[in-house]
Protein backbone atom coordinates (compact mmCIF):
# COMPACT_ATOMS: atom_id res chain seq x y z
CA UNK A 1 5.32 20.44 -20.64
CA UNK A 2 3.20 17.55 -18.77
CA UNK A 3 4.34 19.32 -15.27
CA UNK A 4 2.89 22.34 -16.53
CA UNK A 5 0.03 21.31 -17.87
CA UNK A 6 -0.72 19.95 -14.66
CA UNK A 7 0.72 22.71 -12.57
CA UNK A 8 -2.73 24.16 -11.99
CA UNK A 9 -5.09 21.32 -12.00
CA UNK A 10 -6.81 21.23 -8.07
CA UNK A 11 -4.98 18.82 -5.82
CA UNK A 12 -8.17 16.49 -4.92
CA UNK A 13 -9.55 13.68 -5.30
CA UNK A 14 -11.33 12.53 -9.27
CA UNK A 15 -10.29 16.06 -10.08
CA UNK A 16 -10.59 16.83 -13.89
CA UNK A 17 -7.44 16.87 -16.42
CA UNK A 18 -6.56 19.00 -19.08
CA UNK A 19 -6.73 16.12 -21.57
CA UNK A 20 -7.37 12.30 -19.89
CA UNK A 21 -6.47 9.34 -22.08
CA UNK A 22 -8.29 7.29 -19.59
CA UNK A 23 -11.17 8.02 -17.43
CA UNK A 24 -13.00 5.91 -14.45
CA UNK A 25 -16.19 6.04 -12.88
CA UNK A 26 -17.61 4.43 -10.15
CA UNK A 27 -15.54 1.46 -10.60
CA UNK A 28 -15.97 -1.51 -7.67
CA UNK A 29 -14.39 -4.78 -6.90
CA UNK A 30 -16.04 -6.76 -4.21
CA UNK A 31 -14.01 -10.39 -2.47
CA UNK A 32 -17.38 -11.31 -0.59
CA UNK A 33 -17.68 -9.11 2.27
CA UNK A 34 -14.65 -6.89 1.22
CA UNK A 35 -14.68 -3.95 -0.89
CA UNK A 36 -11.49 -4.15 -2.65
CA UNK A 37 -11.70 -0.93 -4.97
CA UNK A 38 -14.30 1.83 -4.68
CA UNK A 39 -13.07 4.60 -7.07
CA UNK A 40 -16.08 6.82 -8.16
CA UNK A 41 -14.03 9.17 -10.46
CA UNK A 42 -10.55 9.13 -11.94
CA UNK A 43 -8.63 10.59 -14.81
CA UNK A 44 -5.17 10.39 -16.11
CA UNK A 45 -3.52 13.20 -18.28
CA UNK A 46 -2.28 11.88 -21.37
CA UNK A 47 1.44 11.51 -22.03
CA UNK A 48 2.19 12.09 -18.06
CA UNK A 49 4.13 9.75 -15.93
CA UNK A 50 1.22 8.94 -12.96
CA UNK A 51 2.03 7.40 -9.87
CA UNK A 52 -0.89 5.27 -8.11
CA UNK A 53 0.11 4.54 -4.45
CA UNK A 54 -1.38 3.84 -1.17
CA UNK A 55 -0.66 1.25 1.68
CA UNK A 56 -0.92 -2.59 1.50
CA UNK A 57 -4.42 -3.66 0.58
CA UNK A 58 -5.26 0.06 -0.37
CA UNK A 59 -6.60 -1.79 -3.84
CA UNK A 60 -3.99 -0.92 -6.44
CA UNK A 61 -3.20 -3.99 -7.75
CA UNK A 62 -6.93 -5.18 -8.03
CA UNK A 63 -7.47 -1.63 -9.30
CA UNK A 64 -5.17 -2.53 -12.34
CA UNK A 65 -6.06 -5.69 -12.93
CA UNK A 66 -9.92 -4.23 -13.60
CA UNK A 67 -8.46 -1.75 -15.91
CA UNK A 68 -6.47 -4.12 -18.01
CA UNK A 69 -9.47 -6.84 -18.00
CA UNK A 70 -7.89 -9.47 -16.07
CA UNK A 71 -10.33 -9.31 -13.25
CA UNK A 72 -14.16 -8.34 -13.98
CA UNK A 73 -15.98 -5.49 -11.67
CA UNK A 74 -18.44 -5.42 -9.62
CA UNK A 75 -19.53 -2.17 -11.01
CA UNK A 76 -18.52 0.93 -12.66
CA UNK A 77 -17.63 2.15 -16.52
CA UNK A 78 -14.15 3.02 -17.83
CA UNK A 79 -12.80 4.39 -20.96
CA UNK A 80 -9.90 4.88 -22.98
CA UNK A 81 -8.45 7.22 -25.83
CA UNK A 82 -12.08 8.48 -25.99
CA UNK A 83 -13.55 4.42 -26.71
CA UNK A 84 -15.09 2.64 -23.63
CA UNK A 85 -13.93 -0.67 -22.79
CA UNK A 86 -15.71 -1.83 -19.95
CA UNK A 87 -15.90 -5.21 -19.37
CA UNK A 88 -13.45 -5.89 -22.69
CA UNK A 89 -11.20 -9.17 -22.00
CA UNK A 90 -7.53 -8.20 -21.74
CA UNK A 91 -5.93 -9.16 -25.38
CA UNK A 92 -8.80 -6.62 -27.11
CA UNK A 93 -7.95 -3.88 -24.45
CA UNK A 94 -4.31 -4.53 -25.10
CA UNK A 95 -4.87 -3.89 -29.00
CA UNK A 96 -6.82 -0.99 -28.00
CA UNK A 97 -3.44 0.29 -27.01
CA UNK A 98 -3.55 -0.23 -22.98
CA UNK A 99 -1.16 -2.72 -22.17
CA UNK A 100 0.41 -3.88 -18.59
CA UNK A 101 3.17 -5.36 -16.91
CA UNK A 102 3.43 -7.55 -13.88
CA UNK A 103 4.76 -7.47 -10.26
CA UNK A 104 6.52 -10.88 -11.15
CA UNK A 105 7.41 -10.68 -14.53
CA UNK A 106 5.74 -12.91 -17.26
CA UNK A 107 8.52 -14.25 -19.47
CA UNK A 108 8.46 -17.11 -21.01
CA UNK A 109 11.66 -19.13 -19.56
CA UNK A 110 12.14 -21.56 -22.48
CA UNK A 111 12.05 -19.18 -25.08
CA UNK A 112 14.98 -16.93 -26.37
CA UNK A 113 15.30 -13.17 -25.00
CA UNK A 114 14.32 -12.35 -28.79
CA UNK A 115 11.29 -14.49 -28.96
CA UNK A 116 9.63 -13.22 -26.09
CA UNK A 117 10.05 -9.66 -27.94
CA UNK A 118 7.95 -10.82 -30.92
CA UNK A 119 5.72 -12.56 -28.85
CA UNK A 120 5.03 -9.17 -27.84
CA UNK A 121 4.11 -7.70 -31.33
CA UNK A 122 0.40 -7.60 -32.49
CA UNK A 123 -1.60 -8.59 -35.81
CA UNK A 124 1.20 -10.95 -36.93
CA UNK A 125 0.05 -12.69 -40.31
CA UNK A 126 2.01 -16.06 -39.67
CA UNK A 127 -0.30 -16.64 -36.34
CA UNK A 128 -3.34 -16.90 -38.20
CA UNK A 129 -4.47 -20.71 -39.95
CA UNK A 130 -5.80 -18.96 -42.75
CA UNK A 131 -2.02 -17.30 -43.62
CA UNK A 132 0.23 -19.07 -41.49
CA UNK A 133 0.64 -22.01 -44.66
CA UNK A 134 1.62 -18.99 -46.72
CA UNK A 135 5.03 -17.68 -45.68
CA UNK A 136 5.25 -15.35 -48.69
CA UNK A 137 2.17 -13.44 -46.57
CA UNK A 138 3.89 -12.81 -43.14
CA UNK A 139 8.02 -13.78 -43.88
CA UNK A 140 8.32 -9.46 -44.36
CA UNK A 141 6.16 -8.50 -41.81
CA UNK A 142 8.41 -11.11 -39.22
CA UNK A 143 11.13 -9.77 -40.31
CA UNK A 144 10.37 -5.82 -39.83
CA UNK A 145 9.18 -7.37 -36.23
CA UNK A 146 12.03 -9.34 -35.52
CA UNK A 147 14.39 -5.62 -36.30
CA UNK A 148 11.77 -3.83 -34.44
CA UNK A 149 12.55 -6.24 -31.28
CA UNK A 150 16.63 -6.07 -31.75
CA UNK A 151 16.37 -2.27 -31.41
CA UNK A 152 13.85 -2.15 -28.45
CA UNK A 153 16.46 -4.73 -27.17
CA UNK A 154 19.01 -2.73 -27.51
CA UNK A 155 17.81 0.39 -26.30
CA UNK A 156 17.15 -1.31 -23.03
CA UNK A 157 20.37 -2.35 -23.21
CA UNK A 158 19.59 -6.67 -23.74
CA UNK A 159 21.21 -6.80 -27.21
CA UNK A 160 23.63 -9.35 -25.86
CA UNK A 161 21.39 -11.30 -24.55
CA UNK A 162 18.91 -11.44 -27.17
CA UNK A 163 19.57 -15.34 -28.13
CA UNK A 164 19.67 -16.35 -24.49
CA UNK A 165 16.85 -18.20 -22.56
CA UNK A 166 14.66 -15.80 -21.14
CA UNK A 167 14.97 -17.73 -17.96
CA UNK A 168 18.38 -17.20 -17.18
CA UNK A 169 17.89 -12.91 -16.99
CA UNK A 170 18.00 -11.98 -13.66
CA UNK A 171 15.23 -10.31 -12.09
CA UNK A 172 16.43 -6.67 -12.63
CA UNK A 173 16.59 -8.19 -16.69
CA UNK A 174 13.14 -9.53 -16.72
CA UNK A 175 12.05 -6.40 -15.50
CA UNK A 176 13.45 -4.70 -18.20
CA UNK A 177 12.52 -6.88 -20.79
CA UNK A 178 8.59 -6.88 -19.82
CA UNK A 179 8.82 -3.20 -20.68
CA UNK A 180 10.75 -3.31 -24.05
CA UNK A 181 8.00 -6.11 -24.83
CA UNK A 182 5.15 -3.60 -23.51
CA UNK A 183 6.57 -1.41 -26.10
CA UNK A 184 6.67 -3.86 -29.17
CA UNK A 185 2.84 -3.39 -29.20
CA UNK A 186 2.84 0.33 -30.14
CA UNK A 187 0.66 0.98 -26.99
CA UNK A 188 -0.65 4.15 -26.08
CA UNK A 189 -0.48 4.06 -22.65
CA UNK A 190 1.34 1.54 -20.27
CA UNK A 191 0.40 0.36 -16.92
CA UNK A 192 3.17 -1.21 -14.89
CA UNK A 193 2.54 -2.51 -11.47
CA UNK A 194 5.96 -2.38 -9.08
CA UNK A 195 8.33 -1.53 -11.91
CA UNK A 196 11.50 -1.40 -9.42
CA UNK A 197 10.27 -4.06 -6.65
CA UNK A 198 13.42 -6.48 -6.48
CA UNK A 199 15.31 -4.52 -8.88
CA UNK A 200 18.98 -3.87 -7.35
CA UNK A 201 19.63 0.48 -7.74
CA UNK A 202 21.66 0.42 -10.85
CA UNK A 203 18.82 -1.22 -12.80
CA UNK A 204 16.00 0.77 -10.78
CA UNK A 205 18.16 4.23 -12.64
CA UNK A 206 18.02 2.38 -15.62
CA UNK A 207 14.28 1.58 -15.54
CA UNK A 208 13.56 5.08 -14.52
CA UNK A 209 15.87 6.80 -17.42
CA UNK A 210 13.17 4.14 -19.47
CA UNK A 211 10.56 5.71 -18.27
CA UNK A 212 11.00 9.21 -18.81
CA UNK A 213 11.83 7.73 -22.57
CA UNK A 214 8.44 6.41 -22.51
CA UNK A 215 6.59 9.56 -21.90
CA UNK A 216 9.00 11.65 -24.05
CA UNK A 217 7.10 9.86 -27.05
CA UNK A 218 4.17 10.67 -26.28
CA UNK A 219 3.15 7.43 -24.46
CA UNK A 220 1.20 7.56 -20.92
CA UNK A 221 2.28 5.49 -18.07
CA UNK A 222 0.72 4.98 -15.02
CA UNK A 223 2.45 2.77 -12.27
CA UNK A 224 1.98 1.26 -9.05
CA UNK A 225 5.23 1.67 -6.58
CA UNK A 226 6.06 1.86 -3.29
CA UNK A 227 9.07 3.69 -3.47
CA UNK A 228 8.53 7.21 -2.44
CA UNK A 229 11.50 8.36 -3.83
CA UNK A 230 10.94 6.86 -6.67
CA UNK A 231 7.41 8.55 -7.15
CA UNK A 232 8.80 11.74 -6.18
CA UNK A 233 11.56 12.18 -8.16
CA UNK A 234 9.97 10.88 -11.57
CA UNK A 235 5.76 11.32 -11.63
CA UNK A 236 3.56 13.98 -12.67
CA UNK A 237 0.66 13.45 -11.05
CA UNK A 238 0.54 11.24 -8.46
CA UNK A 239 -2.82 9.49 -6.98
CA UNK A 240 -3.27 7.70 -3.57
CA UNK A 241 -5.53 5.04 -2.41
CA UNK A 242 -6.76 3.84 0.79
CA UNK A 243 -9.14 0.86 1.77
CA UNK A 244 -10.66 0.78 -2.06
CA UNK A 245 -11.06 4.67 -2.55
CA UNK A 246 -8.97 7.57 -3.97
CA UNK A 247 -7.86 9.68 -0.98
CA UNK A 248 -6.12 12.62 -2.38
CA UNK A 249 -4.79 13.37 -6.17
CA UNK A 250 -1.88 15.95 -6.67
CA UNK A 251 1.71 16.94 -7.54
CA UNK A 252 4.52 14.99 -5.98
CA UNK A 253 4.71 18.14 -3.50
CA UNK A 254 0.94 18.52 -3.08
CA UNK A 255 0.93 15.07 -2.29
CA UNK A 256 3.87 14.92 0.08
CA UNK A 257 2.71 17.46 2.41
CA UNK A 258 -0.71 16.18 2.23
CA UNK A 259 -1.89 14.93 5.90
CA UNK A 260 -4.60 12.27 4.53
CA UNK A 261 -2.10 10.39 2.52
CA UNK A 262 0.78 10.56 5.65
CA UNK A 263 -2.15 9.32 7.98
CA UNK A 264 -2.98 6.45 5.34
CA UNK A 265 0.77 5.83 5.52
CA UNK A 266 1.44 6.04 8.88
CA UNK A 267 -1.78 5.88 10.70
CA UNK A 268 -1.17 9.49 12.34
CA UNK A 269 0.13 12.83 11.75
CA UNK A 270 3.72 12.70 10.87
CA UNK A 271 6.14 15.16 8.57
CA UNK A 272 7.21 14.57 5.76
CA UNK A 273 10.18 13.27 5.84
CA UNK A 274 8.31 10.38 8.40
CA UNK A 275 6.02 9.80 5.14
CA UNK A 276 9.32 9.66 3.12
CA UNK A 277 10.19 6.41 4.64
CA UNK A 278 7.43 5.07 4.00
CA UNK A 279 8.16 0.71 4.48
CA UNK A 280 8.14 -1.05 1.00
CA UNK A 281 6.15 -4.39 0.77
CA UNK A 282 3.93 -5.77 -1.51
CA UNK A 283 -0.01 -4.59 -2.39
């Protein structure tokens, strides 16, 4: 229905969307003389799988990291699920219902598989001074978070592992376990930055398949990847960056025929397939 949706929208650049959960304008980052991220306008559909690429240092990563409030702008106004949250620090823009992953994931190694989960849950009574001396105010609510962890946990196929240190998951795991733990806070909309960087091709099917689950209820995502098969074969929409700016917007097939995001690739005029090979490496 998404594909649809956005079957007619224009293929360029800050081009409106049918209905945006999130919405960007004139957003800059600045590292002294560098400008980092120069997006003057930017929407993503709600409860679509969007794809944000570009070359290294094409500002995705920085781009993010503005978004989710770990880095502060230079300039520019954003806002979410109608609300704007410019300039809000990450934990209220994560209760908002925006939440992130990482290109390293950020488990805690000394804590069980489990634990990290209901780290992962918001509003918890028992963290608070005022309750956290009264276990008859928070011993339910852990416990309907603690079942609402062993399903997600399951589902992404950790059950087993649930008691185990989160430190001994391999990569490929932690991966997976970042986005069950994204999902423990109810978010509306996810933002993962290289989902499937370091992931081996049997997990990178799985993550996908986890994916598509995502957006099936109702939930908007909107990654960073390298991958160009990846992009193509599971995004909506798919945006590209280069040096700071958004260079073209459009379907995966809009945007794989497009010369301006081939030339960002490749630095010339190439076909598609050229483009299809596109090198992975980190932003």
């Amino acid at each position: 229905m998404i594909a649809r949706e956005l079957s007619g929208v224009e293929p360029r650049p800050g081009v409106a969307k049918p209905d945006p959960v999130l919405t960007a304008d004139g957003v800059r980052r600045r590292f002294g003389g560098l400008v980092a991220v120069d997006v003057e306008h930017l929407e993503v559909q709600r409860s679509s799988i969007t794809a944000l690429i570009g070359p290294n240092g094409a500002g995705k990563s920085t781009f993010f990291n503005v978004l989710s409030g770990f880095d502060r702008p230079d300039g520019g106004s954003w806002s979410f699920d109608g609300t704007a949250i410019s300039g809000w620090r990450a934990h209220r823009i994560a209760r908002r219902g925006m939440v992130r992953s990482f290109q390293l994931p950020k488990a805690l190694a000394k804590l069980s598989v489990l634990d990290n989960m209901k780290l992962g849950a918001p509003r918890q009574s028992g963290e608070r001074l005022a309750t956290a001396l009264l276990p008859g105010r928070w011993r339910s609510q852990e416990r309907t978070v603690e079942l609402q962890a062993i399903e997600l946990l399951s589902r992404f196929g950790l059950g087993d592992q649930r008691d185990d240190y989160a430190g001994t998951l391999s990569g490929g795991q932690r991966k997976l376990l970042e986005m069950a733990r994204a999902l423990m806070a109810q978010p509306d909309m996810v933002l993962l930055d290289e989902p499937m960087a370091g992931v081996n091709p049997v997990l990178v099917q799985t993550l996908l398949e986890h994916m598509k689950g995502i957006r099936e209820i109702g939930v908007t995502v909107l990654f960073v990847e390298h991958d160009m098969d990846v992009v193509m074969g599971i995004s909506d929409w798919v945006v590209c960056m280069g040096v700071g700016k958004v260079i073209a917007e459009g379907t995966p097939a809009a945007i794989g025929a497009n010369p301006a995001v081939i030339d960002a690739y490749l630095g010339t005029t190439h076909d598609e397939a050229g483009f299809g090979e596109a090198e992975t490496a980190d932003d």
